[in-house]
N, C-alpha and C. Protein backbone atom coordinates (compact mmCIF):
# COMPACT_ATOMS: atom_id res chain seq x y z
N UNK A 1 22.09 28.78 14.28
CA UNK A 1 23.42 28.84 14.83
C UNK A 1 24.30 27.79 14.14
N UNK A 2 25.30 28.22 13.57
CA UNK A 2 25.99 27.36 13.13
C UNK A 2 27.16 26.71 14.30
N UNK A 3 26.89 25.34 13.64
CA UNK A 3 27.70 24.22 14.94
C UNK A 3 28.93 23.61 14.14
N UNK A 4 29.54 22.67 14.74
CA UNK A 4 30.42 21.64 14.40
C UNK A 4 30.78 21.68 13.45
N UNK A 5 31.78 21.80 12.42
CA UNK A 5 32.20 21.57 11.21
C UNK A 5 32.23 19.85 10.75
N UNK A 6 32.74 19.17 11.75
CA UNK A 6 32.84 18.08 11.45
C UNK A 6 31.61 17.30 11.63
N UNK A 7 31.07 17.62 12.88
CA UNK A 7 29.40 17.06 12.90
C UNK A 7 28.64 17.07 12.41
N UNK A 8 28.79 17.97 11.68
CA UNK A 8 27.98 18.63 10.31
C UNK A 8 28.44 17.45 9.02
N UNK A 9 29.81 17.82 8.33
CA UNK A 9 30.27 17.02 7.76
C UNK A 9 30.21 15.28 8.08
N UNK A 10 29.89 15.07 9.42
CA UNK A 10 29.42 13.19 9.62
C UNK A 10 28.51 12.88 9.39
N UNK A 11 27.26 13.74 9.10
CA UNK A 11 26.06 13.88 9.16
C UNK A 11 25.78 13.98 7.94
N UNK A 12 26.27 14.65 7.11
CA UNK A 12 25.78 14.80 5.53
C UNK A 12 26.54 13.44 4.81
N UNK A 13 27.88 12.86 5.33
CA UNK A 13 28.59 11.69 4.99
C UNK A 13 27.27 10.84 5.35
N UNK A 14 26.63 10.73 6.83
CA UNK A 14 26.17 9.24 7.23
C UNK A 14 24.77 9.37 6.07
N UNK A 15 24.13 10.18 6.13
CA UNK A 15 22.70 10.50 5.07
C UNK A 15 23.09 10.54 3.48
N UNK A 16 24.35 10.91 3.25
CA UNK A 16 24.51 10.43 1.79
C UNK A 16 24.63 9.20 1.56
N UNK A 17 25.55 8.64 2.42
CA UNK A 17 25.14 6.84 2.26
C UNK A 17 24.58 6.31 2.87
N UNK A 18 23.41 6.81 3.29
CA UNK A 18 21.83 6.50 3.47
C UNK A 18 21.07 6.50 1.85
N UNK A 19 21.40 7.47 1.48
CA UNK A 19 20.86 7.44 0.24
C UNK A 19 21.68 6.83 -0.72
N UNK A 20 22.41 6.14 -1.11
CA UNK A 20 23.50 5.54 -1.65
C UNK A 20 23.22 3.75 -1.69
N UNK A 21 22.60 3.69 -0.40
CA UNK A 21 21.60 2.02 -0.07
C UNK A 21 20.95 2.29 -0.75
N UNK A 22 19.71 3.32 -0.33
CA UNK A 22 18.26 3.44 -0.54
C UNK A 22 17.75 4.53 -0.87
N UNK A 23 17.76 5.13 -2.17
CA UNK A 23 17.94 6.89 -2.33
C UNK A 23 16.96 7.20 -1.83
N UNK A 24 15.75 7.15 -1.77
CA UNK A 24 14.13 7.76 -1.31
C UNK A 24 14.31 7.73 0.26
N UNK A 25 15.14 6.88 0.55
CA UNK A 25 14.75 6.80 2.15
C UNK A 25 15.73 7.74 3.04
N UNK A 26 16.56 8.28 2.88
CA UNK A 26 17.58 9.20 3.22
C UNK A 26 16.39 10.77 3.46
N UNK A 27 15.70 10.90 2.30
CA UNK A 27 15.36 12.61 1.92
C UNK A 27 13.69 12.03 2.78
N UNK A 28 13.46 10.86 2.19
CA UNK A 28 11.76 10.59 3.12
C UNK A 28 12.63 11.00 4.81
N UNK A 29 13.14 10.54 5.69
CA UNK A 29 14.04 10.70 7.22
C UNK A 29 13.94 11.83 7.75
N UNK A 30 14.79 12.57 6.76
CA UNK A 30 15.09 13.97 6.89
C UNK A 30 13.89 14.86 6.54
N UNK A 31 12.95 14.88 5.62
CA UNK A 31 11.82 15.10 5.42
C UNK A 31 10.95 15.26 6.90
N UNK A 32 10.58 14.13 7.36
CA UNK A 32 9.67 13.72 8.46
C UNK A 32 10.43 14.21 9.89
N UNK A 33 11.46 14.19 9.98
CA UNK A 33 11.68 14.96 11.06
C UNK A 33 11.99 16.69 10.86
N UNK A 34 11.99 16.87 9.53
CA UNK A 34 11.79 18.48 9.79
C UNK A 34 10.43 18.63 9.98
N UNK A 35 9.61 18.04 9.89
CA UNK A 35 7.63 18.51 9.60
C UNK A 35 7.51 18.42 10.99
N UNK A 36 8.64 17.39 11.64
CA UNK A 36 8.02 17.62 13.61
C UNK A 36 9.12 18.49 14.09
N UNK A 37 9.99 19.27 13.41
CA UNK A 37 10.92 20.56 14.21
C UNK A 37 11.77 21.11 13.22
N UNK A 38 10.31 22.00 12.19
CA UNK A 38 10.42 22.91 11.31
C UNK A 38 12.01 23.82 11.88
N UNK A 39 12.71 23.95 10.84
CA UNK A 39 14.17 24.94 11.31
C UNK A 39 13.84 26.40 10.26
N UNK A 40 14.15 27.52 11.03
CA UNK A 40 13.88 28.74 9.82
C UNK A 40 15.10 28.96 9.26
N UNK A 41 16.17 28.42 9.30
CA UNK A 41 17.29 28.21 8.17
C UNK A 41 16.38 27.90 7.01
N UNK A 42 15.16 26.94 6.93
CA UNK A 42 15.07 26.51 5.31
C UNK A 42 14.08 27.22 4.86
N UNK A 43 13.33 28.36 5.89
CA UNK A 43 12.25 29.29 5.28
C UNK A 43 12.23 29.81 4.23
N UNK A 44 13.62 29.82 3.49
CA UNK A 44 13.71 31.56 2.48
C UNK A 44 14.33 30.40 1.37
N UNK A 45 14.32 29.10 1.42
CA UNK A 45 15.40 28.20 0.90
C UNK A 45 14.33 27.18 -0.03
N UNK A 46 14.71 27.11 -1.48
CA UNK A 46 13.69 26.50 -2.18
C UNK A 46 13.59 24.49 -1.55
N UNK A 47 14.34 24.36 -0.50
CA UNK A 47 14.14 22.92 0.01
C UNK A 47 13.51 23.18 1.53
N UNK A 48 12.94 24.25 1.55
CA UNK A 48 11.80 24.16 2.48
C UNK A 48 10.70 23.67 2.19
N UNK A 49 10.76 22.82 1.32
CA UNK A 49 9.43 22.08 1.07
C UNK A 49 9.37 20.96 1.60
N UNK A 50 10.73 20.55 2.41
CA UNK A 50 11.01 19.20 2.70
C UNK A 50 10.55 19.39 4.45
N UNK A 51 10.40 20.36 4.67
CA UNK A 51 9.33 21.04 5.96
C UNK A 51 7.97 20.43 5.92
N UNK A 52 7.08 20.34 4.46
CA UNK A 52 6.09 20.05 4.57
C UNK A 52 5.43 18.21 4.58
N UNK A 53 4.45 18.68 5.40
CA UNK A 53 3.89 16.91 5.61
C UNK A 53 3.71 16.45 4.89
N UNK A 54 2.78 16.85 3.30
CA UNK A 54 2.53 16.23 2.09
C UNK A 54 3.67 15.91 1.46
N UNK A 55 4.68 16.58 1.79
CA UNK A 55 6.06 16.13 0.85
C UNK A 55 6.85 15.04 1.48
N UNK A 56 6.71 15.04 3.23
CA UNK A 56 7.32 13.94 3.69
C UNK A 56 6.61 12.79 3.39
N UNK A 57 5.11 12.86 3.52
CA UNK A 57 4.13 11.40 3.20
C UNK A 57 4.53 10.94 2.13
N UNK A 58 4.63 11.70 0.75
CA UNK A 58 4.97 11.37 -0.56
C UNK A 58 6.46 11.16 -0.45
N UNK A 59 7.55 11.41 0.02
CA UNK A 59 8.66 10.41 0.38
C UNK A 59 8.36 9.16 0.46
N UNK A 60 7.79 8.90 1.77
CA UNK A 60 8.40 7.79 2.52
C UNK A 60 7.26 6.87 1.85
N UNK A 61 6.09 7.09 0.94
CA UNK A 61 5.58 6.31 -0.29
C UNK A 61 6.66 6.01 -0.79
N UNK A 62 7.53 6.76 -1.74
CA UNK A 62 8.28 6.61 -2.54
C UNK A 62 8.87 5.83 -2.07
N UNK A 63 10.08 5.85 -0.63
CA UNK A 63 10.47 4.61 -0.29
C UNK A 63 10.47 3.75 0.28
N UNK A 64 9.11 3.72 0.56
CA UNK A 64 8.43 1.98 0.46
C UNK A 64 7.97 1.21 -0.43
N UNK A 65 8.09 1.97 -1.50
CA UNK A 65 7.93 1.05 -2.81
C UNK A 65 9.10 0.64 -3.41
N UNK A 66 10.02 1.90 -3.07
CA UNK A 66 11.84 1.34 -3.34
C UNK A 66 12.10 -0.12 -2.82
N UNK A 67 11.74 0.04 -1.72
CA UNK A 67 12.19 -1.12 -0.70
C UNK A 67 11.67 -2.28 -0.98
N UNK A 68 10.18 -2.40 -2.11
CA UNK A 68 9.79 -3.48 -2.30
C UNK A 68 10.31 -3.47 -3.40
N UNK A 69 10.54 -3.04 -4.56
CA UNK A 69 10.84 -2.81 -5.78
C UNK A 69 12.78 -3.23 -6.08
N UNK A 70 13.11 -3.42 -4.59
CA UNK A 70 14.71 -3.48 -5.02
C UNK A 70 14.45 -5.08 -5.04
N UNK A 71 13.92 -5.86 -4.03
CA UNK A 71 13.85 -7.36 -4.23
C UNK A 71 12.95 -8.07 -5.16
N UNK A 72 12.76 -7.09 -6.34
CA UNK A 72 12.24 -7.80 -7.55
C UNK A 72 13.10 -8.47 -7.98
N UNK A 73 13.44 -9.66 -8.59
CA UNK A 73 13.89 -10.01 -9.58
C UNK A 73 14.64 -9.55 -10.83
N UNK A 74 13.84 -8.52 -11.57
CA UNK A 74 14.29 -8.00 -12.43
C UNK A 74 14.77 -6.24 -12.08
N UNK A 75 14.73 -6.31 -10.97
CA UNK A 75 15.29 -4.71 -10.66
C UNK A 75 17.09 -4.67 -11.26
N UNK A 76 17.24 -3.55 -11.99
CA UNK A 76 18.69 -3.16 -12.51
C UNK A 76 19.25 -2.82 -10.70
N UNK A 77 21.08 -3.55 -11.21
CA UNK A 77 21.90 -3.10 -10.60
C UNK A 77 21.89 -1.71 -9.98
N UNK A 78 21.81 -0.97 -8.86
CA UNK A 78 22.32 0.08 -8.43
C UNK A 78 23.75 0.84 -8.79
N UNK A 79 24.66 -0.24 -9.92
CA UNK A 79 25.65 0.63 -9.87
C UNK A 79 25.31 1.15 -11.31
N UNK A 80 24.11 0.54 -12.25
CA UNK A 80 24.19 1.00 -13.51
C UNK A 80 23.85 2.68 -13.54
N UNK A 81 23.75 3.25 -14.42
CA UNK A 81 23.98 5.01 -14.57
C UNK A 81 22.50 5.57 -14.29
N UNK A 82 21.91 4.82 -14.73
CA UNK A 82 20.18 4.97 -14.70
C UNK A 82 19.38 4.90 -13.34
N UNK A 83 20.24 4.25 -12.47
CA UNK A 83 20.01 3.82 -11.07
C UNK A 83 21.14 4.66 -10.23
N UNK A 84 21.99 4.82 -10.32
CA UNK A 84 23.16 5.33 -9.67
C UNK A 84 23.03 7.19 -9.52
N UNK A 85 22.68 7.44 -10.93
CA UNK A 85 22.60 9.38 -10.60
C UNK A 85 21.44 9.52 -9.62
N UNK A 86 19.86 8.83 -9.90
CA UNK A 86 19.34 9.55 -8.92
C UNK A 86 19.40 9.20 -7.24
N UNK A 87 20.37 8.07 -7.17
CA UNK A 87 21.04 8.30 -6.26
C UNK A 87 22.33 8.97 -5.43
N UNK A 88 22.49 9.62 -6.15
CA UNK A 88 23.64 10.76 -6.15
C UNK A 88 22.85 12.05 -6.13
N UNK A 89 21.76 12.41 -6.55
CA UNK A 89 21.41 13.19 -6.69
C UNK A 89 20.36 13.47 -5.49
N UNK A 90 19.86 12.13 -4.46
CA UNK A 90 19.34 11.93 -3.43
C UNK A 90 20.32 12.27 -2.41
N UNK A 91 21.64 12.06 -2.39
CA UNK A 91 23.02 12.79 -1.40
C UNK A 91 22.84 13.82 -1.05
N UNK A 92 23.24 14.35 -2.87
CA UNK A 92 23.34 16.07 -2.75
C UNK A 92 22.07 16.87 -2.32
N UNK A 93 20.55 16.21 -2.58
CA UNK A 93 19.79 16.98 -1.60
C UNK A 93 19.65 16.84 0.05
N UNK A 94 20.12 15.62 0.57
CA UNK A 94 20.02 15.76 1.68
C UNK A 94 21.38 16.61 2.56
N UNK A 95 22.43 16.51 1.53
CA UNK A 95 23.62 17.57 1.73
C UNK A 95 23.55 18.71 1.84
N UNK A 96 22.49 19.01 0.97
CA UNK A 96 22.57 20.62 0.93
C UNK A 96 21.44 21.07 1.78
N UNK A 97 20.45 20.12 1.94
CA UNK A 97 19.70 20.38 3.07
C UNK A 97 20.33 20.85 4.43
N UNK A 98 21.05 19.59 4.91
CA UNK A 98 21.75 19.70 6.19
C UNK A 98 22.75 20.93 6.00
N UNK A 99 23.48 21.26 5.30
CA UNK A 99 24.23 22.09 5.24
C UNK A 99 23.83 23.81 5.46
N UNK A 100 22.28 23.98 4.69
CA UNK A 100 21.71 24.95 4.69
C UNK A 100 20.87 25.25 5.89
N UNK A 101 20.41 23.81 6.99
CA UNK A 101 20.22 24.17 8.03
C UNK A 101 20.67 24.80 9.12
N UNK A 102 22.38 24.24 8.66
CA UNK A 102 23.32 24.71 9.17
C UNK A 102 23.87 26.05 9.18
N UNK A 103 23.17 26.86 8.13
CA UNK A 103 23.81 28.36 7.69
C UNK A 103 25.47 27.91 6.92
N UNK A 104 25.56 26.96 6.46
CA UNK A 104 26.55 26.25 5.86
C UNK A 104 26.52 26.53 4.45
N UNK A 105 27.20 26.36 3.15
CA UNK A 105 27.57 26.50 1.80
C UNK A 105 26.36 24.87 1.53
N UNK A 106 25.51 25.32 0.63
CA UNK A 106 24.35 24.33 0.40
C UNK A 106 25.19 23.44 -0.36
N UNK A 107 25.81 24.00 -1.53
CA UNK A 107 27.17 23.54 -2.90
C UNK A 107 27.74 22.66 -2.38
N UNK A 108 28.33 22.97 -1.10
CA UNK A 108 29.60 22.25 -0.21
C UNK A 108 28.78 20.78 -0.14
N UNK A 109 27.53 21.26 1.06
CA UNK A 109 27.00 20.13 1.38
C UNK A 109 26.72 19.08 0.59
N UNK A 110 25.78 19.81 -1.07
CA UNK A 110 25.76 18.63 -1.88
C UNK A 110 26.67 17.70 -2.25
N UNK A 111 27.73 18.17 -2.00
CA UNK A 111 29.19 17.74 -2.98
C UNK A 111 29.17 16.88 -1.93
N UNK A 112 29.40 16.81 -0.82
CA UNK A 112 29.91 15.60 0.51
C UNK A 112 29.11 14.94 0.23
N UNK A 113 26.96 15.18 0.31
CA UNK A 113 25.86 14.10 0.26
C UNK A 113 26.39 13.26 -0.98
N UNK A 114 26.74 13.94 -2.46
CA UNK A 114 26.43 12.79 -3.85
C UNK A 114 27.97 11.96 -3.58
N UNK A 115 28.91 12.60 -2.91
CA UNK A 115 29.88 11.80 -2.72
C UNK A 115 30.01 10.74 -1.96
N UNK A 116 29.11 10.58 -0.81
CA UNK A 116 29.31 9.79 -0.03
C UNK A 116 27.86 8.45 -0.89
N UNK A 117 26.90 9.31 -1.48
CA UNK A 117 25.89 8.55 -2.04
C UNK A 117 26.19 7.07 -3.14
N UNK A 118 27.01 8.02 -3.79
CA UNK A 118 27.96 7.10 -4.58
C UNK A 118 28.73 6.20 -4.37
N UNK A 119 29.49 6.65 -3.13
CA UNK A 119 30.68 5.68 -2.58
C UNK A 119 29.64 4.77 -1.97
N UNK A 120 29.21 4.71 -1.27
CA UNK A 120 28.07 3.70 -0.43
C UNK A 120 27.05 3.05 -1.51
N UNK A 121 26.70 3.49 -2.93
CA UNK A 121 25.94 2.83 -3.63
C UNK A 121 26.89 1.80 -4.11
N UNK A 122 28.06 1.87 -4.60
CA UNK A 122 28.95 0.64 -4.80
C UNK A 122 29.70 -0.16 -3.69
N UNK A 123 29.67 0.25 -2.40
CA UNK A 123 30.24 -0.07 -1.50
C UNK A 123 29.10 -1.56 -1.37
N UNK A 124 27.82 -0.81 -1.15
CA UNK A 124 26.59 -1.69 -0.55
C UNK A 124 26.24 -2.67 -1.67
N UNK A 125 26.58 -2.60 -3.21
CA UNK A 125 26.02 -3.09 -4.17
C UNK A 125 27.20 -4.35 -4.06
N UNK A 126 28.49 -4.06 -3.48
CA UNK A 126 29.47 -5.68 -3.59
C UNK A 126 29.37 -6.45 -2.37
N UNK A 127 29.00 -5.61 -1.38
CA UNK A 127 29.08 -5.80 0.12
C UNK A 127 27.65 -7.11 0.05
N UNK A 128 26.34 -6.40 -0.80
CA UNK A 128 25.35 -7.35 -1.03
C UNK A 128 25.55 -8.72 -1.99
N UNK A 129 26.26 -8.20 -2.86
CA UNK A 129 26.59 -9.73 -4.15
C UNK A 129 27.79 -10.67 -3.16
N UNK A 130 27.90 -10.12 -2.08
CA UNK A 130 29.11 -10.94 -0.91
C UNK A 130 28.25 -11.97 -0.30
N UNK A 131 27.26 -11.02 0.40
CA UNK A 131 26.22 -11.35 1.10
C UNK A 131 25.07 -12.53 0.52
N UNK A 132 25.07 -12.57 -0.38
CA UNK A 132 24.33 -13.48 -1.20
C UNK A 132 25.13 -14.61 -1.73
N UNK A 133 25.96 -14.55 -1.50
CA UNK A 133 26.71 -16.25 -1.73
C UNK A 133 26.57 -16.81 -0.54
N UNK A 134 26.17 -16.26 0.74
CA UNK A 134 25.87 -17.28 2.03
C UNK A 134 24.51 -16.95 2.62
N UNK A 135 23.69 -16.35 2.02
CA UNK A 135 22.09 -15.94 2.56
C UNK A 135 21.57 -15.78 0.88
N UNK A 136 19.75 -15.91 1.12
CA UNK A 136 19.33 -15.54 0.08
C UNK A 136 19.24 -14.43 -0.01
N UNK A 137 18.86 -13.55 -1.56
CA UNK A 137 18.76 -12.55 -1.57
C UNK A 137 17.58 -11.33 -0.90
N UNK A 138 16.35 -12.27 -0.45
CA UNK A 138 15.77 -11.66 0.32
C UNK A 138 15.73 -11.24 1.43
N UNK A 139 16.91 -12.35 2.21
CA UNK A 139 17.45 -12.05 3.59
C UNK A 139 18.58 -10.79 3.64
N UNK A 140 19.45 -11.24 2.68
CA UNK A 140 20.21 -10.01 2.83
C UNK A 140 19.63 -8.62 2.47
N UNK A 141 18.85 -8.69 1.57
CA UNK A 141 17.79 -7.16 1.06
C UNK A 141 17.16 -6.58 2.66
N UNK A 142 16.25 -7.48 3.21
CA UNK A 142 15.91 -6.96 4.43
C UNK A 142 17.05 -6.88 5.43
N UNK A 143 18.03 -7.05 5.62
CA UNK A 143 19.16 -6.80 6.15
C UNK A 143 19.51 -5.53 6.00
N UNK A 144 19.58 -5.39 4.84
CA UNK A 144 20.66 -3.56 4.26
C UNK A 144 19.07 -3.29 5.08
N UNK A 145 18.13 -3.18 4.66
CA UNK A 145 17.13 -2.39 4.94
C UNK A 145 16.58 -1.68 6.62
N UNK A 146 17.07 -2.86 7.33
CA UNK A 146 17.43 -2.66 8.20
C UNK A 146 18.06 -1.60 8.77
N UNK A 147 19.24 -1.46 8.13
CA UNK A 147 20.35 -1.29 8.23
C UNK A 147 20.51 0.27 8.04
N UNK A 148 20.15 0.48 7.01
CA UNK A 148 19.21 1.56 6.07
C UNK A 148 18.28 2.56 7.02
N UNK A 149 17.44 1.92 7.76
CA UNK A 149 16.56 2.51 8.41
C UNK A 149 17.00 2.78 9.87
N UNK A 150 17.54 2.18 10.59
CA UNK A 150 18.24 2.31 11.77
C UNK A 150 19.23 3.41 11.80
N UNK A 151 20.12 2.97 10.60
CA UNK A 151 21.51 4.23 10.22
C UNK A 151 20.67 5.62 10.24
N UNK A 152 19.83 5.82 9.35
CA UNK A 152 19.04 7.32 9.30
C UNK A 152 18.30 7.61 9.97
N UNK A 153 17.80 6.97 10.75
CA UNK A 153 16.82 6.92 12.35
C UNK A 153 17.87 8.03 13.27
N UNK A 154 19.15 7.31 13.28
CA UNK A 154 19.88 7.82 14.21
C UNK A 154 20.39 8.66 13.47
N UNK A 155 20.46 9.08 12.37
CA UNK A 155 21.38 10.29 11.92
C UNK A 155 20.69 11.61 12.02
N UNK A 156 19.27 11.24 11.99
CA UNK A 156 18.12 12.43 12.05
C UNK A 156 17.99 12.82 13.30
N UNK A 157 18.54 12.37 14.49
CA UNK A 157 18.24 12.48 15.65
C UNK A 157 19.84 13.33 15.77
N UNK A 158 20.65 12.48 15.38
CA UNK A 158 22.23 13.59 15.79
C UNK A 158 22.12 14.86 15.66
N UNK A 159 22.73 15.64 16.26
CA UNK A 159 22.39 17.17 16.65
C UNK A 159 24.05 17.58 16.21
N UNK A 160 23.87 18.42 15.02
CA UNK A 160 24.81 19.05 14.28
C UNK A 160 25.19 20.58 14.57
């Protein structure tokens, strides 16, 4: 059943810049709560794989190693190009996910997820170099992360 236009649209905004912090951890979220309330919107849909448990486990690997891997030392900037598309490209799948659950334009959705992915990957990348002139960088890292995980906790739970 298709719902809300706009609820829909807050929802693919709040999970694109979910993925825009933390790209793996947006699609790991959304992943793990479809495997506990499979939708048959994504049956016929080549991102019904994000239905399955092996694909959510292998997420939320993926971003827990993100999460340790961003407070390296030598980890590149998030706004450089190499770091930045496949976070844009982490948007547009959780966009077109939500969108297609929705019986919604999948296209549409991506376009809102990499948009908002983007805007929030530079938003969070100055918001943090702010943050680090009065905390260390490990405090503020577990901070976004926080932050990160709470935001998509509750976005997976909002009912679109």
């Amino acid at each position: 059943m298709k719902q809300n236009k706009n609820n829909l649209i807050f929802k693919t905004l709040g999970m694109g810049a979910i993925a825009g912090m933390r790209s793996m951890t947006a699609p790991a979220l959304l992943s793990t709560a479809l495997t506990h309330a499979p939708k048959e919107a994504l049956t016929r849909s080549p991102l019904r794989y994000l239905q399955y448990g092996p694909v959510a486990t292998g997420l939320k690997v993926m971003a827990a190693t993100e999460l340790v891997g961003d407070k390296l030392p030598g980890a590149p900037d998030r706004i450089a190009a190499p770091v930045l598309l496949p976070r844009a490209a982490s948007g547009a799948l959780v966009g077109a996910a939500i969108f297609t659950l929705n019986h919604d334009n999948w296209l549409q959705g991506a376009a809102y997820g990499a948009a908002a992915a983007v805007a929030a990957t530079f938003g969070s990348y100055y918001l943090r170099k702010l943050m680090n002139r009065y905390a260390p960088n490990a405090f503020s890292g577990a901070l976004e992360d926080m932050l990160t995980l709470a935001g998509g906790v509750a976005l997976t739970k909002f009912k679109v």
